[in-house]
C-alpha atoms as a PDB file:
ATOM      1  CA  UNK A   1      16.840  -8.615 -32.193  1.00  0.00           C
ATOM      2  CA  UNK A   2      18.025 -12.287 -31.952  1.00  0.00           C
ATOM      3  CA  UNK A   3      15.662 -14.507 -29.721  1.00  0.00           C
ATOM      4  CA  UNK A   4      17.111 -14.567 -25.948  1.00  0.00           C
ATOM      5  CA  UNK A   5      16.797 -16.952 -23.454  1.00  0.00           C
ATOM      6  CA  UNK A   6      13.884 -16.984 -21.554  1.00  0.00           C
ATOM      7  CA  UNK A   7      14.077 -16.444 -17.827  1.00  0.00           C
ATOM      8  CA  UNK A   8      10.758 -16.532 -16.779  1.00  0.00           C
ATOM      9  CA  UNK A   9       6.956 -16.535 -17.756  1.00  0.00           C
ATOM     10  CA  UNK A  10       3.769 -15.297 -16.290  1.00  0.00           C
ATOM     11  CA  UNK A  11      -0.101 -15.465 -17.142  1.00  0.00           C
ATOM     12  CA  UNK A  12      -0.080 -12.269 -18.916  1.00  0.00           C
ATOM     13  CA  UNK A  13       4.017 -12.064 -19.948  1.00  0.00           C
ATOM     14  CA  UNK A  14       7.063 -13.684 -20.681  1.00  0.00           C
ATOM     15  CA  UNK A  15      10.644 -11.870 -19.856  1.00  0.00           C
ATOM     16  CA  UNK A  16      14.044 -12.902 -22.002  1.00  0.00           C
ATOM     17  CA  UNK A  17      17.670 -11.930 -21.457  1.00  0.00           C
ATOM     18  CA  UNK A  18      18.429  -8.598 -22.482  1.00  0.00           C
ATOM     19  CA  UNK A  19      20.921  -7.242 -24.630  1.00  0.00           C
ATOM     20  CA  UNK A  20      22.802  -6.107 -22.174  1.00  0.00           C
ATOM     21  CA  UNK A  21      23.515  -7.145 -18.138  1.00  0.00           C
ATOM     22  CA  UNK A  22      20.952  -5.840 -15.817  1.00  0.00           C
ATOM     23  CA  UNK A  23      18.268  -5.490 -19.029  1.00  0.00           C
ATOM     24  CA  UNK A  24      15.503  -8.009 -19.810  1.00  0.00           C
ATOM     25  CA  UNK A  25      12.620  -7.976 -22.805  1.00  0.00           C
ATOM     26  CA  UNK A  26       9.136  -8.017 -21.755  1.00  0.00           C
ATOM     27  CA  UNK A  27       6.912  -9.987 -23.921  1.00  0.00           C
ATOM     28  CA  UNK A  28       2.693  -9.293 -23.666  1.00  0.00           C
ATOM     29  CA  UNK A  29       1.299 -12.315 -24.829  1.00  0.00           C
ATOM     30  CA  UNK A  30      -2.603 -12.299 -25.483  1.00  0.00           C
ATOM     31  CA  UNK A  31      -3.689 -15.136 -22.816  1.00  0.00           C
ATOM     32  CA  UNK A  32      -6.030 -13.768 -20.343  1.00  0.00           C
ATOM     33  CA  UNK A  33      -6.572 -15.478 -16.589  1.00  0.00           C
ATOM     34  CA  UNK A  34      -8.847 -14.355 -14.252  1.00  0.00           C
ATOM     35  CA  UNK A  35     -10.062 -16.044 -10.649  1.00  0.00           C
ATOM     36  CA  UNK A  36      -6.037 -16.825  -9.679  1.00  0.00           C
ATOM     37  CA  UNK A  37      -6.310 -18.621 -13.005  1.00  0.00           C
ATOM     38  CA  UNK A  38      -9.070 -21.122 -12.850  1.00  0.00           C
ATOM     39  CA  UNK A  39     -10.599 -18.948 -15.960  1.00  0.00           C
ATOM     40  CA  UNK A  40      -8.466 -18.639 -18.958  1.00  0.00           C
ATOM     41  CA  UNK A  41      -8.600 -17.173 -22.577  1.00  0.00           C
ATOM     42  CA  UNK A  42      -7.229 -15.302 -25.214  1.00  0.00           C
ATOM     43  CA  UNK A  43      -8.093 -11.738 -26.058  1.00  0.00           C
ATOM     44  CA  UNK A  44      -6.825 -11.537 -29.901  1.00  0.00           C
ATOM     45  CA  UNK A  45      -4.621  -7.989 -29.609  1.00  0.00           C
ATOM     46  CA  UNK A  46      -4.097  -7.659 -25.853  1.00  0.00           C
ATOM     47  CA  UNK A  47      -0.425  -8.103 -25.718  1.00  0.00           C
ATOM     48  CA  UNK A  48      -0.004  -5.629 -28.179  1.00  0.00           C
ATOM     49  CA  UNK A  49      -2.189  -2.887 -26.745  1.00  0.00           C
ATOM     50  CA  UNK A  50      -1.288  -3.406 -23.091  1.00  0.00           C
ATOM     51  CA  UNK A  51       2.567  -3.249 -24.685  1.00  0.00           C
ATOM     52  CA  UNK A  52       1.579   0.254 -25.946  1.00  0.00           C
ATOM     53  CA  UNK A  53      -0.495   1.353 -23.035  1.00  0.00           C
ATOM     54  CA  UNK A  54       2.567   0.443 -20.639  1.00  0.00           C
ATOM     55  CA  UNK A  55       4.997   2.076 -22.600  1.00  0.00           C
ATOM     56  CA  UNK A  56       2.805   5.606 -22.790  1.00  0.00           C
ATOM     57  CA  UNK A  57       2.060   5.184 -18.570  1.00  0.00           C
ATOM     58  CA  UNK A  58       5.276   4.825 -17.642  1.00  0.00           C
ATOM     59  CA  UNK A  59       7.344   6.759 -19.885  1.00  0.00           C
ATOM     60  CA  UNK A  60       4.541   9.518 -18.548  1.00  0.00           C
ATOM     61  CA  UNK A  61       5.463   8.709 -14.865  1.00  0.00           C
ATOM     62  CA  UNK A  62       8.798   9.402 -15.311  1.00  0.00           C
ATOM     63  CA  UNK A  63       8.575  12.686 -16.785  1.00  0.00           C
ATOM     64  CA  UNK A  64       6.943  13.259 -13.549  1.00  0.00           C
ATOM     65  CA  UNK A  65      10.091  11.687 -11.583  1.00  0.00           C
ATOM     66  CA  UNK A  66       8.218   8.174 -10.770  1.00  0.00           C
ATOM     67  CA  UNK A  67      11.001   6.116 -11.218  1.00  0.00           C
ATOM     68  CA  UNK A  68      10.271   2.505 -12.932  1.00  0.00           C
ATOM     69  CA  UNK A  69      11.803   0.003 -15.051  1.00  0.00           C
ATOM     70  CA  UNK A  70      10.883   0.822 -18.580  1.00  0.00           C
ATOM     71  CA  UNK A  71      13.463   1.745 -21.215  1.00  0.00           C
ATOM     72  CA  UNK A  72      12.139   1.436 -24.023  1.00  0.00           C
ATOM     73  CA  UNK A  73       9.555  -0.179 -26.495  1.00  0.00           C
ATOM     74  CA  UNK A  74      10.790  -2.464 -28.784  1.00  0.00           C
ATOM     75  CA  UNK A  75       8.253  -3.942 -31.367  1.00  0.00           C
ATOM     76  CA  UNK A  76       4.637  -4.318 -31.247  1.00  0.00           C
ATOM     77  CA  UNK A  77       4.934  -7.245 -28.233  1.00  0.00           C
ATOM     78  CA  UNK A  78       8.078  -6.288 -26.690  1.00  0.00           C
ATOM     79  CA  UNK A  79       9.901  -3.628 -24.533  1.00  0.00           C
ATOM     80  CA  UNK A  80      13.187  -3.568 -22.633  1.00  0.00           C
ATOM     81  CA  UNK A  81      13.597  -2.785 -19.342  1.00  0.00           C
ATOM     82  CA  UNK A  82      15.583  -3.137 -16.246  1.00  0.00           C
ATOM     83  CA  UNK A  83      16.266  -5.890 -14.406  1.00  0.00           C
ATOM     84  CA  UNK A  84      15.104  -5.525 -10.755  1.00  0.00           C
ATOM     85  CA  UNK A  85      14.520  -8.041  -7.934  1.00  0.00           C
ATOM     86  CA  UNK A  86      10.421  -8.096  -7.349  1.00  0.00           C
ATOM     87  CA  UNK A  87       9.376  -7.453  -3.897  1.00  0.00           C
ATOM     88  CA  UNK A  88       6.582 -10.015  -3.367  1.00  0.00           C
ATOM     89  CA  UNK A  89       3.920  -7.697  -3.064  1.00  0.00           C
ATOM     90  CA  UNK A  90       0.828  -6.536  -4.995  1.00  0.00           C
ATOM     91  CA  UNK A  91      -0.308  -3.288  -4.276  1.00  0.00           C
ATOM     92  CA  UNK A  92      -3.626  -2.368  -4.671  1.00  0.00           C
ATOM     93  CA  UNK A  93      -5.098   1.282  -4.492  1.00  0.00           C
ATOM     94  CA  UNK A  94      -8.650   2.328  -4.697  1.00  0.00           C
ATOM     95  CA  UNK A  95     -10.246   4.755  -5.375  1.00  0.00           C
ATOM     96  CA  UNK A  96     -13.901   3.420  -5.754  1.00  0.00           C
ATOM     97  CA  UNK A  97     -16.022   0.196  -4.518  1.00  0.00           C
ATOM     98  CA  UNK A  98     -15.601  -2.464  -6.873  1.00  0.00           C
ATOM     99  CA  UNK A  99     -14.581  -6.310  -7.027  1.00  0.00           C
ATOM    100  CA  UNK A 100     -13.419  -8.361  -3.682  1.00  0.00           C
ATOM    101  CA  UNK A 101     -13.625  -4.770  -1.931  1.00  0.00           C
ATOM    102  CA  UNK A 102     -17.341  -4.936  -2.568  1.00  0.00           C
ATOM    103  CA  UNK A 103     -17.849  -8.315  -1.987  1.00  0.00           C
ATOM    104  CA  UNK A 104     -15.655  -8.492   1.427  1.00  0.00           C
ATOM    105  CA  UNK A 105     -17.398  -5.312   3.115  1.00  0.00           C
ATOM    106  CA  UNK A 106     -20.716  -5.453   1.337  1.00  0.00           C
ATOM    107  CA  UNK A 107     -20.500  -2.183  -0.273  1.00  0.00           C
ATOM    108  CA  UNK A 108     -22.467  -0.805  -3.226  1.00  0.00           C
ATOM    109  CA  UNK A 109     -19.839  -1.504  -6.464  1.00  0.00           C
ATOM    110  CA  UNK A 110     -19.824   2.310  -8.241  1.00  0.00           C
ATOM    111  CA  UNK A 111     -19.307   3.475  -4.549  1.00  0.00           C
ATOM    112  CA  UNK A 112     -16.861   6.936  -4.628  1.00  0.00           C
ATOM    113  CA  UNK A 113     -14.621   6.120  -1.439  1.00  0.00           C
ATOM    114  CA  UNK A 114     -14.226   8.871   0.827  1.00  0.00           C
ATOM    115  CA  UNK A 115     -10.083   8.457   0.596  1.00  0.00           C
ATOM    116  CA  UNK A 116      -8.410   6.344  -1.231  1.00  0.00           C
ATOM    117  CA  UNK A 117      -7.307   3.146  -0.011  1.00  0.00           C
ATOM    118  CA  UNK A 118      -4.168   1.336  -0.482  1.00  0.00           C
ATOM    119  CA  UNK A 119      -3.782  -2.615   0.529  1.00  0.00           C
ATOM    120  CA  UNK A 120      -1.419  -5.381   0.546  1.00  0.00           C
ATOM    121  CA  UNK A 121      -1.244  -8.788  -0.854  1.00  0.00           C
ATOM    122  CA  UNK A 122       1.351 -11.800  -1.284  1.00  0.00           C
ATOM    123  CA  UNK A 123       2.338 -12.575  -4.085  1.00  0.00           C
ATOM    124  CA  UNK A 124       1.815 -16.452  -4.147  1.00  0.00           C
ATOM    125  CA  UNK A 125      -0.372 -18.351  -6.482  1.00  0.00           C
ATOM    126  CA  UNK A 126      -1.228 -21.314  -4.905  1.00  0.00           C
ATOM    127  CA  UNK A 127      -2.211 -19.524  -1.778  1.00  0.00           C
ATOM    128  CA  UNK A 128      -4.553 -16.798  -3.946  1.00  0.00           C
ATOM    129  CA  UNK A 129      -2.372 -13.895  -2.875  1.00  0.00           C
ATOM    130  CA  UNK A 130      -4.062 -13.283   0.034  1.00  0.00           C
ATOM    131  CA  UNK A 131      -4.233  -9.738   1.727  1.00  0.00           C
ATOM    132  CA  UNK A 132      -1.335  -9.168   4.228  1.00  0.00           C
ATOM    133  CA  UNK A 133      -0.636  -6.333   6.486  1.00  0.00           C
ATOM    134  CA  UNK A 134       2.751  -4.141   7.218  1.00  0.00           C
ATOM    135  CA  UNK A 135       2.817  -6.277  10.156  1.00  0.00           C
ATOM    136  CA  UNK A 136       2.955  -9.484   8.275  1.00  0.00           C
ATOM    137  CA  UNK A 137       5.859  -7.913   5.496  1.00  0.00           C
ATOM    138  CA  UNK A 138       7.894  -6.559   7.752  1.00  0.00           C
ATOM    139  CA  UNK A 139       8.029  -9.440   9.823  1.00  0.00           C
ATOM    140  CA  UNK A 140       8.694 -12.183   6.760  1.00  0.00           C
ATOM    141  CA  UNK A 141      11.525 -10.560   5.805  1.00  0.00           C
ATOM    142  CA  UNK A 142       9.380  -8.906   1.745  1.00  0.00           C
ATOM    143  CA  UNK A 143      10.098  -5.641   2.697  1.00  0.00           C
ATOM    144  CA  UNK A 144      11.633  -3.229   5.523  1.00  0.00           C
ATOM    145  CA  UNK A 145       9.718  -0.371   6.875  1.00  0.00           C
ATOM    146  CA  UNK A 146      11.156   2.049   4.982  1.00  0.00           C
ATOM    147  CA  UNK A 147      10.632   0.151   1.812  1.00  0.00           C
ATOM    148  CA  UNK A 148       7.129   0.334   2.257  1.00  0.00           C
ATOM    149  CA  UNK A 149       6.885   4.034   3.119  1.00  0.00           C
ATOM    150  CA  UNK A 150       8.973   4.401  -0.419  1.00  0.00           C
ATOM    151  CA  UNK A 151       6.233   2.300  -2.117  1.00  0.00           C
ATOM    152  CA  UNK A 152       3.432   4.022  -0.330  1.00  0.00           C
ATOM    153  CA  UNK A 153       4.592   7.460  -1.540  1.00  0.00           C
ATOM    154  CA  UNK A 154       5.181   6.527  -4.900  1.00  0.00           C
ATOM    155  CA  UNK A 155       1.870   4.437  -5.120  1.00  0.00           C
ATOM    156  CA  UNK A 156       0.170   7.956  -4.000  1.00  0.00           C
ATOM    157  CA  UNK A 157       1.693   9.628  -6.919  1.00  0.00           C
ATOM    158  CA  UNK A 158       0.710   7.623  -9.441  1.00  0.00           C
ATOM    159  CA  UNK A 159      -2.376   6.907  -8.315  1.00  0.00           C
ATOM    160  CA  UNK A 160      -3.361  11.006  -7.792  1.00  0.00           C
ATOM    161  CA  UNK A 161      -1.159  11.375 -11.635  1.00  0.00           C
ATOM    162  CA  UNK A 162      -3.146   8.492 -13.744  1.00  0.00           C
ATOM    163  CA  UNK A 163      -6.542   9.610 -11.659  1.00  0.00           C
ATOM    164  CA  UNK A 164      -6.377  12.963 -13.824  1.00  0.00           C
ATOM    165  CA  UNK A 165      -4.671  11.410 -16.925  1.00  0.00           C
ATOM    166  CA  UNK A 166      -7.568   9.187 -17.370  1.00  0.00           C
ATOM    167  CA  UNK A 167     -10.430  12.044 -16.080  1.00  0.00           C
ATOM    168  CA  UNK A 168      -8.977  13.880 -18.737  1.00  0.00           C
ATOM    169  CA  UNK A 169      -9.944  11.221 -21.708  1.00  0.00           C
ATOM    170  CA  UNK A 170     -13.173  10.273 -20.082  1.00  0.00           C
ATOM    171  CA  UNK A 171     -12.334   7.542 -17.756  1.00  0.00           C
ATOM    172  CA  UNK A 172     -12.862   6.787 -14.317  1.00  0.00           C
ATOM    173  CA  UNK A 173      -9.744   5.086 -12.136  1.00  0.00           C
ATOM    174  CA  UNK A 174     -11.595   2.634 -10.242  1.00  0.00           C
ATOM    175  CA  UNK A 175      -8.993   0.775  -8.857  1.00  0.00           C
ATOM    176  CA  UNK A 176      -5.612  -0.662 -10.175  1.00  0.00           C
ATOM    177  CA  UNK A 177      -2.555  -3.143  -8.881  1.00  0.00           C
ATOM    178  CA  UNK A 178       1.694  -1.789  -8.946  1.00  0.00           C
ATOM    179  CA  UNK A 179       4.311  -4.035  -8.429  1.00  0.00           C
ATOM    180  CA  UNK A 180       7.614  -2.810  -7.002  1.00  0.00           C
ATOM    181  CA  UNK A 181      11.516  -3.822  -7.616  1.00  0.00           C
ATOM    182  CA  UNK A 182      14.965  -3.113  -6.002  1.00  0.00           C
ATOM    183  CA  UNK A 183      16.913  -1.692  -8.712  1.00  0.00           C
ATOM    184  CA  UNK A 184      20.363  -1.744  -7.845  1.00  0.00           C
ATOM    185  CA  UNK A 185      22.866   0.662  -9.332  1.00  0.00           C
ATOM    186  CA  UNK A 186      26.643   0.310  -8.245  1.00  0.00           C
ATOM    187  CA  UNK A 187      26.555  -0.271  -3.982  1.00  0.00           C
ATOM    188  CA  UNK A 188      22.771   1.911  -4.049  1.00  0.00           C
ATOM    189  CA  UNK A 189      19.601   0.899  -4.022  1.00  0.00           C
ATOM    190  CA  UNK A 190      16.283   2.223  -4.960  1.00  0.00           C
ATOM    191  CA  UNK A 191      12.671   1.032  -5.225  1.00  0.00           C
ATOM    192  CA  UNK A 192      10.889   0.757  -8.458  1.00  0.00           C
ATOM    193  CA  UNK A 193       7.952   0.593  -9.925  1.00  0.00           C
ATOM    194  CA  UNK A 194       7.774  -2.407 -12.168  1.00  0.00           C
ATOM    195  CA  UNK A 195       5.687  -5.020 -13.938  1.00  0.00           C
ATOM    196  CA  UNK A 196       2.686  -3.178 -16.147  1.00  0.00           C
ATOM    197  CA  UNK A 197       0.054  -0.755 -15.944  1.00  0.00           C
ATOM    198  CA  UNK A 198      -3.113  -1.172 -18.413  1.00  0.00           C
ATOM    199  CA  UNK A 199      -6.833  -2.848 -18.550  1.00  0.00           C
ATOM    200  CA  UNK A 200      -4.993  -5.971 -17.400  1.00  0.00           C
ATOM    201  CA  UNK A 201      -4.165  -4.611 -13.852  1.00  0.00           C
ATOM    202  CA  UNK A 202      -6.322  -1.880 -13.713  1.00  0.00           C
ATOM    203  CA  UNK A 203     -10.371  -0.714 -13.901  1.00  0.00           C
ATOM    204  CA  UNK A 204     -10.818   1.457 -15.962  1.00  0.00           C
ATOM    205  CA  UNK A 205     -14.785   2.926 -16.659  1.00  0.00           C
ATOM    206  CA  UNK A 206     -16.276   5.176 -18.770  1.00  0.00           C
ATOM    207  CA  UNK A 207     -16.526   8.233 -16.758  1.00  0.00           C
ATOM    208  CA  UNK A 208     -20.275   9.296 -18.103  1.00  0.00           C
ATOM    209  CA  UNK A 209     -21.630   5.874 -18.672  1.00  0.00           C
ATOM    210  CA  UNK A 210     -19.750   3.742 -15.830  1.00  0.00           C
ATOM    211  CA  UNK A 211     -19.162   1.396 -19.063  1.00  0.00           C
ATOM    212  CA  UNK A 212     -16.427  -1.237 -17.841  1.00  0.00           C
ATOM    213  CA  UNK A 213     -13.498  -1.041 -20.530  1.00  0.00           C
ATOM    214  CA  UNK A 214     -10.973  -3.372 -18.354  1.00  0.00           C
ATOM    215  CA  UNK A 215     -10.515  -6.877 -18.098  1.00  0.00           C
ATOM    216  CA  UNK A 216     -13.852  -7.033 -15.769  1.00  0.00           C
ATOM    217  CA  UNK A 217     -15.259  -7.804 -19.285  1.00  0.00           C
ATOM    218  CA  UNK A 218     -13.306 -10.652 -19.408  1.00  0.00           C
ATOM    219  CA  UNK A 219     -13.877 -11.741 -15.767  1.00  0.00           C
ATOM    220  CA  UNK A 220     -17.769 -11.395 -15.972  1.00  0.00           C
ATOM    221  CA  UNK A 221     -18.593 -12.505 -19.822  1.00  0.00           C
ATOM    222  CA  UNK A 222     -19.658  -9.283 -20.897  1.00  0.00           C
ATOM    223  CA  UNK A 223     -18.426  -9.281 -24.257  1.00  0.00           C
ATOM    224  CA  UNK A 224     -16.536  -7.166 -26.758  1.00  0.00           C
ATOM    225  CA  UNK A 225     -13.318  -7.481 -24.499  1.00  0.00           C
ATOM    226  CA  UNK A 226     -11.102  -6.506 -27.158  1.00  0.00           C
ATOM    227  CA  UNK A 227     -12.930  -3.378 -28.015  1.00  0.00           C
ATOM    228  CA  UNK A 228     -12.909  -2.427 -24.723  1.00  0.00           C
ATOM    229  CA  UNK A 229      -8.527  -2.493 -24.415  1.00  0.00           C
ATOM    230  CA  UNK A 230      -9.007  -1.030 -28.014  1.00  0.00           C
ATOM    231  CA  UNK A 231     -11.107   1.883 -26.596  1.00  0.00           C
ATOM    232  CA  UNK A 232      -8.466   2.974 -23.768  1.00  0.00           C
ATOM    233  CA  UNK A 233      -5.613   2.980 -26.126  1.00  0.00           C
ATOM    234  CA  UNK A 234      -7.854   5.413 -28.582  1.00  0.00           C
ATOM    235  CA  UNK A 235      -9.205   7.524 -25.742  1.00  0.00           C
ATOM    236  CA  UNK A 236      -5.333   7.803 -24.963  1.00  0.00           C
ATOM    237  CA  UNK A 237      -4.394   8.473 -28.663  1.00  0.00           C
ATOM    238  CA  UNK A 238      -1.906   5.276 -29.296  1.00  0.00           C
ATOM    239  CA  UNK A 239      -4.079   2.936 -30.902  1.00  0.00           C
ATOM    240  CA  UNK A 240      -1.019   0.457 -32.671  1.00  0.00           C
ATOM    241  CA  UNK A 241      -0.853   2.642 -36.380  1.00  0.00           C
ATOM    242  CA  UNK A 242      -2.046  -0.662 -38.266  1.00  0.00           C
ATOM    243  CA  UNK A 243      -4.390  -1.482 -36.034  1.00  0.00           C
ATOM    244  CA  UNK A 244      -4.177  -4.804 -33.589  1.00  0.00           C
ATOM    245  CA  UNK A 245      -3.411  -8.246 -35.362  1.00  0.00           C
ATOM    246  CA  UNK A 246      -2.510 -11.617 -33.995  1.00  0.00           C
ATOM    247  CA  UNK A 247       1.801 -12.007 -34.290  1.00  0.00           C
ATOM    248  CA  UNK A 248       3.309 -14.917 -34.058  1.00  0.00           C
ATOM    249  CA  UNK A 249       4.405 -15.896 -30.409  1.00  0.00           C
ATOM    250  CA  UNK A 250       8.384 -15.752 -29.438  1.00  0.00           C
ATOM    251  CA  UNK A 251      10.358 -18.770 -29.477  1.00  0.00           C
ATOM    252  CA  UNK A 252      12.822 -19.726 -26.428  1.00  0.00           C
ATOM    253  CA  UNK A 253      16.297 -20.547 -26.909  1.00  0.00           C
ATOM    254  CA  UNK A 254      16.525 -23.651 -24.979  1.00  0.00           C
END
């Protein structure tokens, strides 16, 4: 496929013009941030196991009717998918104490929650996405009411769907972030699930072992970072067929 324009780029991906109207191509590019960015590296591979991951969890959510922007994968980096407009919201869901939620409420981290928990937070950068509540999106204008009940009940599917994908390979869900879109087909439109899903966005820990196999090992220095990604995508049986290499980074059509 010929090089596109590019149309925007993030800490973890860049998205081009698609082939078509209403289609862009994700890019996964191997930089890692952690800390809203004020620690950054590369993890040799990433971008083309969190490509693969991705691809398998969502083209597995919509066999179960979850309805999200993937079409398909395209290369090792890159898939297509649809063009929606991002609601600017991360959502959050956990399922057991670990990170800020341990910090904030001074809870043992390994903690089994008694319910899961789902929260809200801006999307904004320079103001470290800070936790907001329905009051606060509702009232801003991100989302209407019934947005977030859509978003809600299709967070609470994939969150109860990837909880037993994962027991079933050994891993623990800990916790894990969704992004949302308006897809708009015609006059109608429908919310989304968009952006990723894999060790990026999500912790992921041996079930037996409570061995972290997400970026945490970035985050905290623990080492073999790689081999932890590498580890989910083999547990999941879609380890890249010759194995992860560095690839040569896309060029933008200025």
């Amino acid at each position: 496929m010929a090089r596109r324009r590019q149309v925007y780029e993030g800490k973890a991906k860049i998205l081009f013009e698609g082939p078509e109207p209403g289609t862009l191509v994700q890019y996964f590019k191997d930089d890692a941030t952690a800390f809203n960015a004020k620690k950054k590296g590369t993890i040799t591979g990433k971008g083309v196991l969190n490509n693969r991951i991705s691809e398998y969890l969502m083209t597995r959510l919509s066999e179960i009717g979850v309805p999200n922007h993937f079409i398909r994968r395209l290369n090792m980096r890159e898939q297509l998918i649809r063009e929606v407009e991002i609601i600017p919201l991360e959502v959050v869901v956990r399922n057991v104490a670990a990170g800020s939620l341990s910090t904030r409420l001074g809870i043992q981290e390994g903690t089994r929650l008694p319910r899961s928990i789902i929260e809200f937070y801006y999307k904004n950068d320079a103001l470290n996405d800070p936790m907001v509540s329905e009051e606060h999106i509702t009232c801003f204008g991100w989302a209407t009411t019934q947005d977030i009940d859509d978003i809600v009940s299709l967070t609470l599917r994939v969150n109860d769907f990837l909880s037993g994908l994962f027991l079933g390979v050994g891993i623990t869900l800990v916790d894990f972030k969704l992004e949302f879109g308006r897809l708009w087909e015609n006059e109608e439109m429908r919310i989304v699930l968009a952006d990723e899903i894999s060790p990026d966005n999500c912790r992921l820990w041996d079930a037996k072992t409570g061995e972290k196999m997400d970026k945490d090992r970035f985050r905290r220095d623990l080492g073999k970072v790689e081999e932890g990604y590498q580890e989910v995508a083999r547990r999941l049986g879609i380890l890249p067929e010759a194995g992860v290499r560095d690839m040569k980074g896309p060029e933008t059509v200025q």
